[in-house]
Every structure is written in structure tokens, then in C-alpha cells.
PDB file of N, CA and C in Angstrom:
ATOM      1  N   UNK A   1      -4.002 -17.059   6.120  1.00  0.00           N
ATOM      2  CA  UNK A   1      -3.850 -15.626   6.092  1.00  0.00           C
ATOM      3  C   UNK A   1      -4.695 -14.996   7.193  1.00  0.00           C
ATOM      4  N   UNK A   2      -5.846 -15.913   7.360  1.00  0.00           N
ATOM      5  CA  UNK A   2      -6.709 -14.892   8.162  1.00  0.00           C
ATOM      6  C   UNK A   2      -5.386 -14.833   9.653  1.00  0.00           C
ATOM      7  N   UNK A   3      -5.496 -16.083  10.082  1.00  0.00           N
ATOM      8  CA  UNK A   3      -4.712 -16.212  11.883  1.00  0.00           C
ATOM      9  C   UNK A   3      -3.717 -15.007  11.876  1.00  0.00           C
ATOM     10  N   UNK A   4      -2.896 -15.283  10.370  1.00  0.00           N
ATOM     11  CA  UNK A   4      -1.834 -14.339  10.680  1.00  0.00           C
ATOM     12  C   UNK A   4      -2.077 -12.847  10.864  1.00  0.00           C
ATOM     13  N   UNK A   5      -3.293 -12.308  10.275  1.00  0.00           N
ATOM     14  CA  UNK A   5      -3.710 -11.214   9.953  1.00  0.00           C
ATOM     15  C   UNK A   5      -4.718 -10.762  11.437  1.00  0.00           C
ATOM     16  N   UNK A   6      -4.886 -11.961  12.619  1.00  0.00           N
ATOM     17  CA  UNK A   6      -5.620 -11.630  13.396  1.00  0.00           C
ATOM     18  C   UNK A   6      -4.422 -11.678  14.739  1.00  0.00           C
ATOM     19  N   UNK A   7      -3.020 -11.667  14.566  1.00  0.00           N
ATOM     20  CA  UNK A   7      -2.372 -11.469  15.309  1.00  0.00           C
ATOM     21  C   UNK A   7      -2.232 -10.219  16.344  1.00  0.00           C
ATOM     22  N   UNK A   8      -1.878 -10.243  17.398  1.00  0.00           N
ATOM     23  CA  UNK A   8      -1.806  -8.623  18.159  1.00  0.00           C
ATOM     24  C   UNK A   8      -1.172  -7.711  17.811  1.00  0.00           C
ATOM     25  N   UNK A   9       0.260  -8.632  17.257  1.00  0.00           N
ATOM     26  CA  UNK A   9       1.505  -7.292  17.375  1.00  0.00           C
ATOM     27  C   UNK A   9       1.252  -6.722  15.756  1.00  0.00           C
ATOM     28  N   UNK A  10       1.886  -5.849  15.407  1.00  0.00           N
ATOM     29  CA  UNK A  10       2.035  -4.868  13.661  1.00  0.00           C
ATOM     30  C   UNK A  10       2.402  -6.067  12.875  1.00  0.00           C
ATOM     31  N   UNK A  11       2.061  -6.275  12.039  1.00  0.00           N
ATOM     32  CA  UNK A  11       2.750  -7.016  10.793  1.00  0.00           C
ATOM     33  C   UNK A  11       2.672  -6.130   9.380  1.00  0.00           C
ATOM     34  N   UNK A  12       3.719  -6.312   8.760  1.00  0.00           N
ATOM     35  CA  UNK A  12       3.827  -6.221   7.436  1.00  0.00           C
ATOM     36  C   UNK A  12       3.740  -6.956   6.310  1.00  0.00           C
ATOM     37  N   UNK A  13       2.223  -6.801   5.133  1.00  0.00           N
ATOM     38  CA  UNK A  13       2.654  -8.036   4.664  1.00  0.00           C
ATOM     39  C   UNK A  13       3.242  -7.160   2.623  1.00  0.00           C
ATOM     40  N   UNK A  14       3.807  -7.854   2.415  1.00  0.00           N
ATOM     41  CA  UNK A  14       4.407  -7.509   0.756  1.00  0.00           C
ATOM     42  C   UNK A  14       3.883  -8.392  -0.281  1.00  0.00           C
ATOM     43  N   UNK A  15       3.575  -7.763  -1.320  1.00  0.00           N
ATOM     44  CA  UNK A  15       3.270  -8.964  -2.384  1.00  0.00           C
ATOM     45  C   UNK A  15       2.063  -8.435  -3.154  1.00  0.00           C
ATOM     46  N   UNK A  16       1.798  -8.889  -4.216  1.00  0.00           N
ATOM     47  CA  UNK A  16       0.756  -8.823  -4.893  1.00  0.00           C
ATOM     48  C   UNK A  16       0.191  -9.859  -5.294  1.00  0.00           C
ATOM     49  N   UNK A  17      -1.262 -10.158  -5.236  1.00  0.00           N
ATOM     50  CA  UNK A  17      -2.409 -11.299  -5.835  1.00  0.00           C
ATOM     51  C   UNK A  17      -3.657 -11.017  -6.495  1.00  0.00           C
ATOM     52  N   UNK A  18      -3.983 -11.792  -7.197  1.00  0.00           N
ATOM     53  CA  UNK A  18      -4.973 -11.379  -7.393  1.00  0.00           C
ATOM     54  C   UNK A  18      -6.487 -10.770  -6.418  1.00  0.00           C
ATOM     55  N   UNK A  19      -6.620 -11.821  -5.804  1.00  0.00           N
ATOM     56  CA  UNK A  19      -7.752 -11.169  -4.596  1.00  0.00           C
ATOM     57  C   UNK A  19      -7.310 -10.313  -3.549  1.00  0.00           C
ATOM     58  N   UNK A  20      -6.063  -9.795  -3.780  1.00  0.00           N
ATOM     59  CA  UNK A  20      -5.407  -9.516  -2.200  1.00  0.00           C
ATOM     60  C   UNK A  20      -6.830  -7.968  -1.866  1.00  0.00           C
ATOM     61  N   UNK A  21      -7.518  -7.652  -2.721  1.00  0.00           N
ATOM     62  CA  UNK A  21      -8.636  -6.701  -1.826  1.00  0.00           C
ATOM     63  C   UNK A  21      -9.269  -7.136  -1.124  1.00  0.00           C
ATOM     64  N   UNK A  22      -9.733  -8.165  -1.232  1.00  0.00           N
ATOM     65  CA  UNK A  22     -10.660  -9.224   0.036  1.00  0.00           C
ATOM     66  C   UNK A  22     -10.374  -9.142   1.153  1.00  0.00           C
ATOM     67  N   UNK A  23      -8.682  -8.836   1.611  1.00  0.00           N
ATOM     68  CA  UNK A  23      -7.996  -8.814   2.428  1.00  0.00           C
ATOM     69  C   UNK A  23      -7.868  -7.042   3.034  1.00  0.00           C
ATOM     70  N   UNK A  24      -7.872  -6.067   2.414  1.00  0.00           N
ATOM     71  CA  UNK A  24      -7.429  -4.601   2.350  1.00  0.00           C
ATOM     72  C   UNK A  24      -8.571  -4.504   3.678  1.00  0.00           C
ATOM     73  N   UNK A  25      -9.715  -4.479   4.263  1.00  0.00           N
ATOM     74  CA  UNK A  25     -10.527  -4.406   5.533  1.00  0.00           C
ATOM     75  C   UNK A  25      -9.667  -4.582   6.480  1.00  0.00           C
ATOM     76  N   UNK A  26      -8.798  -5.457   6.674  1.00  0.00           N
ATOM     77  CA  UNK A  26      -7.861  -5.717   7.587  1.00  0.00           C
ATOM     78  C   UNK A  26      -6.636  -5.048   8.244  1.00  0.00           C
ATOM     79  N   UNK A  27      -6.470  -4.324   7.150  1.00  0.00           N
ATOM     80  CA  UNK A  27      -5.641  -3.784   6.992  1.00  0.00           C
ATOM     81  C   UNK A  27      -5.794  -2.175   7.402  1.00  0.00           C
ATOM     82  N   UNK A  28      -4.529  -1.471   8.543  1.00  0.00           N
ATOM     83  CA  UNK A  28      -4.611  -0.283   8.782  1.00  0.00           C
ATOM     84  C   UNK A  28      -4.511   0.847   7.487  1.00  0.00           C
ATOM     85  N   UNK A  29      -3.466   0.256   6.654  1.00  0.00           N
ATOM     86  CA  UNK A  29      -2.930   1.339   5.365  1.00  0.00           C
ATOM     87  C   UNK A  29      -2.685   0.181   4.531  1.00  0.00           C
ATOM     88  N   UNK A  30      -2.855   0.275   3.039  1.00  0.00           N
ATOM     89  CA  UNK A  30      -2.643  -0.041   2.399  1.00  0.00           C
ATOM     90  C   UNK A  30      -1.548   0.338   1.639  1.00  0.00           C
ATOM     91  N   UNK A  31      -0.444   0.334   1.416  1.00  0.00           N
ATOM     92  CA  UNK A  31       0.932   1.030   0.737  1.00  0.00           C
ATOM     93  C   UNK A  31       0.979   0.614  -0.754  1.00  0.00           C
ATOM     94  N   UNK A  32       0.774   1.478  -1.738  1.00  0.00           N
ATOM     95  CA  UNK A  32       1.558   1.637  -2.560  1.00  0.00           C
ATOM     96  C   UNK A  32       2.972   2.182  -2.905  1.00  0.00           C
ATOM     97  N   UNK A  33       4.127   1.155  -3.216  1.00  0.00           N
ATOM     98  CA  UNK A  33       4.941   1.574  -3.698  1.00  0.00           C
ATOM     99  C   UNK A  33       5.283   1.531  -5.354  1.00  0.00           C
ATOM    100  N   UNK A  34       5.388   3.025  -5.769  1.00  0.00           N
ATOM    101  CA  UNK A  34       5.726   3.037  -7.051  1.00  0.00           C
ATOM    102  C   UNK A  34       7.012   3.960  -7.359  1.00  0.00           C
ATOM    103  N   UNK A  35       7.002   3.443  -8.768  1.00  0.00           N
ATOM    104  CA  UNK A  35       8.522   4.245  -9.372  1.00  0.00           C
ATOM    105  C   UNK A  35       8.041   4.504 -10.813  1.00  0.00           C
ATOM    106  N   UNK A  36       8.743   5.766 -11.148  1.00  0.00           N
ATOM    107  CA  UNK A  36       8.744   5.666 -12.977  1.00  0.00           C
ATOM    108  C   UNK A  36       8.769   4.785 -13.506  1.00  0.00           C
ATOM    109  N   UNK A  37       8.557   4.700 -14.928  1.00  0.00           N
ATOM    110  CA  UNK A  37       8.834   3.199 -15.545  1.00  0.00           C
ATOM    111  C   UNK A  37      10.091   3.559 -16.081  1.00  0.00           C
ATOM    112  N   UNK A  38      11.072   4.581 -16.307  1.00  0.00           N
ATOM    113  CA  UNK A  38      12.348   4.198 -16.734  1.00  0.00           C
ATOM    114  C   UNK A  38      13.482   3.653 -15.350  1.00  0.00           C
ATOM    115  N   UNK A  39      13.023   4.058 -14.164  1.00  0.00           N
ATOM    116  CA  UNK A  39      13.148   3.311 -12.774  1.00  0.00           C
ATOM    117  C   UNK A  39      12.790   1.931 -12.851  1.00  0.00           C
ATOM    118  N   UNK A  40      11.748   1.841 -13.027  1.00  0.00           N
ATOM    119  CA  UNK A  40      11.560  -0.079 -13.027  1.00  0.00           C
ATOM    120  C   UNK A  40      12.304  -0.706 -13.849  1.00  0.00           C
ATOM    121  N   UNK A  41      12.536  -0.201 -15.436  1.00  0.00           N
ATOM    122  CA  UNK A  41      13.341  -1.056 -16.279  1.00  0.00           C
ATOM    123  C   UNK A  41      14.841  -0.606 -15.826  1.00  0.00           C
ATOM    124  N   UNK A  42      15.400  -0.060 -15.766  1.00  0.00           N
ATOM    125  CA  UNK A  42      16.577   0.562 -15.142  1.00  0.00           C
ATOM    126  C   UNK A  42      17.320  -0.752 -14.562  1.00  0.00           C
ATOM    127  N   UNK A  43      16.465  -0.859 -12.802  1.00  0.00           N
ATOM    128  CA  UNK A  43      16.462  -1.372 -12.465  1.00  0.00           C
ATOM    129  C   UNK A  43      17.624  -2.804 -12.440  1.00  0.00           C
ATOM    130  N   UNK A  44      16.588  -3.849 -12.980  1.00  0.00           N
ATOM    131  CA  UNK A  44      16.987  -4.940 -13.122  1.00  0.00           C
ATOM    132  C   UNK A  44      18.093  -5.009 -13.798  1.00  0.00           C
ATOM    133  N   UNK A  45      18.641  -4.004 -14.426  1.00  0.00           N
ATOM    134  CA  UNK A  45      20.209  -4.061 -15.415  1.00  0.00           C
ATOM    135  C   UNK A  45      21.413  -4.060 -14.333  1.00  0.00           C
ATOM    136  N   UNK A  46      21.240  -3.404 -13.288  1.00  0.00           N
ATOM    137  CA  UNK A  46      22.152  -3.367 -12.008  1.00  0.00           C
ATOM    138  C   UNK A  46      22.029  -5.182 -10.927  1.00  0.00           C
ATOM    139  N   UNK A  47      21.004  -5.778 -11.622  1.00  0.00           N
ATOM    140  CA  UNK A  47      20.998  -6.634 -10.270  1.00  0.00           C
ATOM    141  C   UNK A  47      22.241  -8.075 -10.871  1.00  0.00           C
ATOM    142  N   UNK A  48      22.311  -8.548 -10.133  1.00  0.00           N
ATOM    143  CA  UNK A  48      23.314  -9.557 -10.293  1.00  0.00           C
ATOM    144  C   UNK A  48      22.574 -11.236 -10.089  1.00  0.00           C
ATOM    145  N   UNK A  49      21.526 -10.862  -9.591  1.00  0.00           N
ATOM    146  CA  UNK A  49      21.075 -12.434  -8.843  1.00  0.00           C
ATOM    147  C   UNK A  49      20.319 -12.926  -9.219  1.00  0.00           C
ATOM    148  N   UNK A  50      19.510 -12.307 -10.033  1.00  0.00           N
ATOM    149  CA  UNK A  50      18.061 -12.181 -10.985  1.00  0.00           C
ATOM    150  C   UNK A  50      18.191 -11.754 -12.048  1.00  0.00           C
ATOM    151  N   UNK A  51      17.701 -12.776 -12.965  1.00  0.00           N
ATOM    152  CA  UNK A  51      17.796 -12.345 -14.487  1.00  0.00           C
ATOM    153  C   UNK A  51      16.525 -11.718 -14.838  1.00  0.00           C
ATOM    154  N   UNK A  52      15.082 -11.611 -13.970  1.00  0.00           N
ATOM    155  CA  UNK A  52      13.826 -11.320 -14.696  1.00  0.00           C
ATOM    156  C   UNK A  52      14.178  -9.499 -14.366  1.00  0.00           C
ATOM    157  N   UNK A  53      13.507  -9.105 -16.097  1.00  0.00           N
ATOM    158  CA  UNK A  53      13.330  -7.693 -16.300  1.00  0.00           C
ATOM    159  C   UNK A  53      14.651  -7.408 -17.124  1.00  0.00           C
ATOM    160  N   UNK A  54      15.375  -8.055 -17.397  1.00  0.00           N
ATOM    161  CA  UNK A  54      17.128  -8.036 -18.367  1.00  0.00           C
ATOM    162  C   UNK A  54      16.358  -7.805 -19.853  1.00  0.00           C
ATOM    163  N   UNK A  55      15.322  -9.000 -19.881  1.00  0.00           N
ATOM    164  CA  UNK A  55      14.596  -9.247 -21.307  1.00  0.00           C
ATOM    165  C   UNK A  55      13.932  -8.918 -21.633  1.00  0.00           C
ATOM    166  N   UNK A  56      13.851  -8.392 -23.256  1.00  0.00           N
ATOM    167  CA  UNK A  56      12.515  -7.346 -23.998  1.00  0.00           C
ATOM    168  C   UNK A  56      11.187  -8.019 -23.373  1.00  0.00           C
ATOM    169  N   UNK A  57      10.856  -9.064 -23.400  1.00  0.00           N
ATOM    170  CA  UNK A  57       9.403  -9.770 -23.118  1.00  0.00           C
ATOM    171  C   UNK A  57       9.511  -9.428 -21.718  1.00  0.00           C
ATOM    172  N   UNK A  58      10.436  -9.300 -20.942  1.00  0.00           N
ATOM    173  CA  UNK A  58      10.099  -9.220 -19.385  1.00  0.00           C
ATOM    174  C   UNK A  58      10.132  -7.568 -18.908  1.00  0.00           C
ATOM    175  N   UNK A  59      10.529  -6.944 -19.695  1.00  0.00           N
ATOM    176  CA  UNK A  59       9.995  -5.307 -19.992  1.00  0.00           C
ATOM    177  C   UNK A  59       8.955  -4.973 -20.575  1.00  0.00           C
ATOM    178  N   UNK A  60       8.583  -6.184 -21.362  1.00  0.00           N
ATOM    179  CA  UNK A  60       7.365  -5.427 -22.266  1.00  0.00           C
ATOM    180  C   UNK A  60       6.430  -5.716 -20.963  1.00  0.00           C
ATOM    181  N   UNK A  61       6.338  -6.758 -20.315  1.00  0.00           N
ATOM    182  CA  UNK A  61       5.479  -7.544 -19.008  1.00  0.00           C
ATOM    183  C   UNK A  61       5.233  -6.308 -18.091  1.00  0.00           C
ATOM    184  N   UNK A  62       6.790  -5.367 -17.710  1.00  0.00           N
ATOM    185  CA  UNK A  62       6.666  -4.602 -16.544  1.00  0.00           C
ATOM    186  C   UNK A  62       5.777  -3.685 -17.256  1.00  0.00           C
ATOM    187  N   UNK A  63       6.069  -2.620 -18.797  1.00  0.00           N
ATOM    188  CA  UNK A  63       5.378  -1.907 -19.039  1.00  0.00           C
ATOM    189  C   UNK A  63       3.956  -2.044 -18.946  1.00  0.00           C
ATOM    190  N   UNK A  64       2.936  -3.238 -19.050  1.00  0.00           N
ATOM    191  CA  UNK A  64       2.080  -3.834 -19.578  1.00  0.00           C
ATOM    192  C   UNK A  64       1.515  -3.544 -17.747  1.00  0.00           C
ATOM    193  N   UNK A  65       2.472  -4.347 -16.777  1.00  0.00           N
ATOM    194  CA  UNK A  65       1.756  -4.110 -15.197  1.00  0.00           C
ATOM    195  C   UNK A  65       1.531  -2.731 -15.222  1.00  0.00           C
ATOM    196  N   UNK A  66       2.310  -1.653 -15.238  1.00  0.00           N
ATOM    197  CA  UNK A  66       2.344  -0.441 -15.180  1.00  0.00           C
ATOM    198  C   UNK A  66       1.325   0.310 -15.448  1.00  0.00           C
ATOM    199  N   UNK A  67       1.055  -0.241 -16.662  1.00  0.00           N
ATOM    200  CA  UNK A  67      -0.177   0.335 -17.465  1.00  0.00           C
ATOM    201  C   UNK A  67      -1.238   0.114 -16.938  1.00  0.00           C
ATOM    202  N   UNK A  68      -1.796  -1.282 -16.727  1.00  0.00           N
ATOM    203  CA  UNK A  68      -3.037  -2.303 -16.628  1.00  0.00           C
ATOM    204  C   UNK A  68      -3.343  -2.114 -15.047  1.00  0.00           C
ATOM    205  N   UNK A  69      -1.950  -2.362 -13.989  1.00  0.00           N
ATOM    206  CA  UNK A  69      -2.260  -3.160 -12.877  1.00  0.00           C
ATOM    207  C   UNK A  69      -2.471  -1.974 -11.559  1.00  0.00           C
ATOM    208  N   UNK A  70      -0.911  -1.112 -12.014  1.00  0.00           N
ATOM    209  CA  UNK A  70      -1.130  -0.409 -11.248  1.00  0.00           C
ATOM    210  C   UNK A  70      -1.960   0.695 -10.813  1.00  0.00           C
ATOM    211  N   UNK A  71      -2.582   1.412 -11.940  1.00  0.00           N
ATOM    212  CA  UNK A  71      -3.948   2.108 -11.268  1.00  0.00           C
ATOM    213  C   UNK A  71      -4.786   1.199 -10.599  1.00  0.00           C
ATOM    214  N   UNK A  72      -4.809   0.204 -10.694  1.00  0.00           N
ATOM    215  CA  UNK A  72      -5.609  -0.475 -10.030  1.00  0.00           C
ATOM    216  C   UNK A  72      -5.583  -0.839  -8.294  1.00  0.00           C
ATOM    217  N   UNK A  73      -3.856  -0.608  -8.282  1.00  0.00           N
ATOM    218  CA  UNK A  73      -3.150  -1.017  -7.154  1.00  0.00           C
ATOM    219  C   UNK A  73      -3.361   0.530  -6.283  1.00  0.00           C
ATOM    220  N   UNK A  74      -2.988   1.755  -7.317  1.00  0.00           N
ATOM    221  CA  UNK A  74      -3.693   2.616  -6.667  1.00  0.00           C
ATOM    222  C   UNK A  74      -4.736   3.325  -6.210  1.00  0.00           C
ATOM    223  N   UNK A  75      -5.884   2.671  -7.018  1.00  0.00           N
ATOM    224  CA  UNK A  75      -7.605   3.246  -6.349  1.00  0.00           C
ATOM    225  C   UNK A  75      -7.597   2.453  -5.142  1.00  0.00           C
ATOM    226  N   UNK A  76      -7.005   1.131  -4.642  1.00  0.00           N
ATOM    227  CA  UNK A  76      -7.085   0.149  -3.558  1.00  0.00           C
ATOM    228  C   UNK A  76      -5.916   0.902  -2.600  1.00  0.00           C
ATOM    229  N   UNK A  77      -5.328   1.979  -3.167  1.00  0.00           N
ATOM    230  CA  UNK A  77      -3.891   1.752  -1.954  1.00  0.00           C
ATOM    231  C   UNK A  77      -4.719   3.191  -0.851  1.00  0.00           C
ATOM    232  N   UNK A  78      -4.071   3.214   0.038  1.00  0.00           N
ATOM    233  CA  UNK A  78      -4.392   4.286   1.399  1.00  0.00           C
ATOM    234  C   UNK A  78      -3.156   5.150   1.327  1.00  0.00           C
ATOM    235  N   UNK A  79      -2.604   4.902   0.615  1.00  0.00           N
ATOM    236  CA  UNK A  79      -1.357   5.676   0.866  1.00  0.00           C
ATOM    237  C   UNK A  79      -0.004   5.241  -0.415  1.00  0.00           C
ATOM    238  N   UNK A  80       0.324   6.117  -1.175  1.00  0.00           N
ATOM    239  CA  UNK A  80       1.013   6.165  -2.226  1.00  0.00           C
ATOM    240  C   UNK A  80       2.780   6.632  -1.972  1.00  0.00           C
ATOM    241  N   UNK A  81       3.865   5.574  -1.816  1.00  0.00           N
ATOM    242  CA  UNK A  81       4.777   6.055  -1.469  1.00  0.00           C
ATOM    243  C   UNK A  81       5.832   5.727  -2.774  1.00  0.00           C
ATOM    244  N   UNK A  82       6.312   6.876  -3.116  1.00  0.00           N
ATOM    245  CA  UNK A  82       7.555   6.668  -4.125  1.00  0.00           C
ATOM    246  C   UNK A  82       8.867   5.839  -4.075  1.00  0.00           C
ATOM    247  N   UNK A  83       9.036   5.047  -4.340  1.00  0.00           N
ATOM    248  CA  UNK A  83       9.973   4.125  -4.278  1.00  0.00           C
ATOM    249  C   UNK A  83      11.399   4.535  -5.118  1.00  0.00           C
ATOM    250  N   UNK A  84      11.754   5.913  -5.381  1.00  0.00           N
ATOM    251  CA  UNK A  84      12.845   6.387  -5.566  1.00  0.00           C
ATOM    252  C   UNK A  84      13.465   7.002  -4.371  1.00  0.00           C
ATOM    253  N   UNK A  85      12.676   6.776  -3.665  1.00  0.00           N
ATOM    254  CA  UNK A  85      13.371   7.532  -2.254  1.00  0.00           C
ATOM    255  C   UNK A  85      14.597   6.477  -1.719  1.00  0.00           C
ATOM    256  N   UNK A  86      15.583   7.087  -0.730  1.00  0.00           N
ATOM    257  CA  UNK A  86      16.355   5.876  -0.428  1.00  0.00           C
ATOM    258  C   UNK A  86      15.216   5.123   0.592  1.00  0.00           C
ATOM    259  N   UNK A  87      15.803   3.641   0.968  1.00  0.00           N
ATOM    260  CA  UNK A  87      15.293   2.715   1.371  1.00  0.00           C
ATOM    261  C   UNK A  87      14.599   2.871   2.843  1.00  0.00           C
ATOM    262  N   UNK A  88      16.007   3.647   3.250  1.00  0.00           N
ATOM    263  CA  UNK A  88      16.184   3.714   4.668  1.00  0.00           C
ATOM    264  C   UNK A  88      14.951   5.101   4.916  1.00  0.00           C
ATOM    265  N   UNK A  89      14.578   5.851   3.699  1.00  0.00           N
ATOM    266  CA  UNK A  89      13.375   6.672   4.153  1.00  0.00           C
ATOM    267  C   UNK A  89      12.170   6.378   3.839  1.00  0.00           C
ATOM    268  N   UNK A  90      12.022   5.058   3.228  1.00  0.00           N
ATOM    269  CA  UNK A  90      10.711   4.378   3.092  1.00  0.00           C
ATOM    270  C   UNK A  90      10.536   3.684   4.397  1.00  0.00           C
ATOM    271  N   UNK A  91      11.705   2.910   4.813  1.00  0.00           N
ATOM    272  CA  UNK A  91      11.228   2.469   5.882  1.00  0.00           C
ATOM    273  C   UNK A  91      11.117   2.751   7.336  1.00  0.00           C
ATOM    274  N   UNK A  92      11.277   4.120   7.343  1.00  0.00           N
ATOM    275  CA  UNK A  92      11.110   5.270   8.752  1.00  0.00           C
ATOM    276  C   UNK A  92       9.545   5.555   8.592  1.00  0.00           C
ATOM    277  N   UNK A  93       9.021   5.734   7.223  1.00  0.00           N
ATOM    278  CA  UNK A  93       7.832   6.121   7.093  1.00  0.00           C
ATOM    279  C   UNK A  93       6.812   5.199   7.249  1.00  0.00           C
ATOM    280  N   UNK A  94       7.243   3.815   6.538  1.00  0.00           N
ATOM    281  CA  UNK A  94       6.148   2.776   7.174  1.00  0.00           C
ATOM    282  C   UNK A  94       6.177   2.583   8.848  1.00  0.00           C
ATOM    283  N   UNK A  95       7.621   2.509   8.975  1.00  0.00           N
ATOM    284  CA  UNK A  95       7.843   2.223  10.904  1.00  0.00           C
ATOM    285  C   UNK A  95       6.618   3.612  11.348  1.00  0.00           C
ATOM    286  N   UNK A  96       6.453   4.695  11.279  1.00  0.00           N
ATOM    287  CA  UNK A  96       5.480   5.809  11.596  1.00  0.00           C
ATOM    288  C   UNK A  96       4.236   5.474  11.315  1.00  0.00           C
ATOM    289  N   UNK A  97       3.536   4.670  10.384  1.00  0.00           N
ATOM    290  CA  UNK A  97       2.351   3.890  10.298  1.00  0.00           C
ATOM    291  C   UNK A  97       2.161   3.299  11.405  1.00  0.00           C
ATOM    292  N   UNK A  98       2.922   2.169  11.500  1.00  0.00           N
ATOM    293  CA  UNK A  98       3.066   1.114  12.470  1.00  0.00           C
ATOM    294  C   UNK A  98       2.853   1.982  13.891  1.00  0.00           C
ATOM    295  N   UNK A  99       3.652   2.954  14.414  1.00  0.00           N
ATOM    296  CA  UNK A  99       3.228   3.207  15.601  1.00  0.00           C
ATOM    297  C   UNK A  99       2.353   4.377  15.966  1.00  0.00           C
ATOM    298  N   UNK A 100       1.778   4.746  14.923  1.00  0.00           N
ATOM    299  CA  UNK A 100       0.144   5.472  15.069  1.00  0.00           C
ATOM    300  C   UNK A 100      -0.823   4.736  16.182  1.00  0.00           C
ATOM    301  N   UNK A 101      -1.134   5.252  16.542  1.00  0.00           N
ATOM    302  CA  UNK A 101      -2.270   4.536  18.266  1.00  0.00           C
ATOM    303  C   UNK A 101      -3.418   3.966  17.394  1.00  0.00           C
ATOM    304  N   UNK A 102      -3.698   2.667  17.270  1.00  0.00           N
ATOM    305  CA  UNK A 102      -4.927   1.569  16.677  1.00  0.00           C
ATOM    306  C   UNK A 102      -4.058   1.031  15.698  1.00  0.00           C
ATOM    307  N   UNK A 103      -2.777   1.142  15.549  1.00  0.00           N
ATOM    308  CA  UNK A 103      -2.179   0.563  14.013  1.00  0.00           C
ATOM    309  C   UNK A 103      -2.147  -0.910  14.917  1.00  0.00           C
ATOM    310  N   UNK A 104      -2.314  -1.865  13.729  1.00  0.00           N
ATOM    311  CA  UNK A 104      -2.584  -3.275  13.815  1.00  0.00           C
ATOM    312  C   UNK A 104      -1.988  -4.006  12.946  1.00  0.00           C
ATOM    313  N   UNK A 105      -1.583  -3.345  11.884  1.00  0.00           N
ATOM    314  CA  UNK A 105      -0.903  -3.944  10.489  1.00  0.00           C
ATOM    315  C   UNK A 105      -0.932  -2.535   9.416  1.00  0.00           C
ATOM    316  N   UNK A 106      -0.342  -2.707   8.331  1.00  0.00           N
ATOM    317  CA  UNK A 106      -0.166  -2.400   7.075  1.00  0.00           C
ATOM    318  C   UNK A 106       0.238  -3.200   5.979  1.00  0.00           C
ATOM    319  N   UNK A 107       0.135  -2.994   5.010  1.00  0.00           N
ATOM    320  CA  UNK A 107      -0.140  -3.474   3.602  1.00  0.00           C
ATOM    321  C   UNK A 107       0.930  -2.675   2.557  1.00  0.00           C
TER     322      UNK A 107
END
């Protein structure tokens, strides 16, 4: 992680871990993306390819992140973006991170 994270050009990285704050120094912005929770369970009833989030235990799981994880995700985030927006305007707004003068990466 470090090499990749000491690269020249912008990178984007996605995902959640447990230590991933160890890592947030590195990082120009930190992005939170969130949605309602009737958005998150919603969700997975439309997908076709993936069964996780269909099932009471795998809803009770999302409610449970929601609750537990994500304030957590947001005292660490730099920047809080709603993930009901369409796609194509989340990702005009990160691309505008990215070419801020010193941007190096985001999160």
C-alpha cells in the first residue's frame, strides 16, 4: 500500500478496513459516501448478480454498519458526499478533487 500510495499521478483508492486511518495522512480528501438506510436496503432488491443484502441477517448487518461504523467513517472523512446523487455527478465531483493544484490522491 505504501509504493502505491507514494505514486506521482492521482489515485483513487475504495474500500473499507479496519486500520484504513493509519493510511488517511496520505491522503488529499478522504470521501465519504453515504445514503439513507431505506437507500441501502432498497438497494440490493434491484441487483441481479449479488445476493448479499436480499437477507434479513444481511440487513440487519447493513443496519448494524450504519449505526456502529459509519459515524465513525464520518469523524475520519474530509468530505461527506451523498450517494443518492446520480453517478455521473459523484464522479465530476471527485474528478474536481483530483485536479485541485497539490491533489496527489483521494480516499
Amino acid at each position: 500500500m505504501t509504493a502505491l500510495l507514494s505514486a506521482a499521478s492521482p489515485i483513487i483508492v475504495s474500500g473499507r478496513v479496519e486500520n484504513q486511518g493509519r493510511f488517511y495522512d496520505r491522503f488529499r480528501a478522504v470521501i465519504l459516501l453515504s445514503a439513507p438506510i431505506d437507500v441501502l436496503l432498497h438497494r440490493p432488491s434491484a441487483r441481479t448478480n449479488n445476493p448479499y443484502g436480499k437477507s434479513e441477517r444481511d440487513q440487519a448487518e447493513v443496519r448494524r454498519y450504519v449505526r456502529d461504523v459509519e459515524p465513525l467513517l464520518r469523524h475520519g472523512a474530509t468530505q461527506e458526499l451523498h450517494a443518492c446523487r446520480p453517478i455521473s455527478e459523484l464522479a465530476d465531483e471527485i474528478e474536481k478533487l483530483l485536479a485541485r493544484p497539490g491533489s496527489s490522491s483521494a480516499r
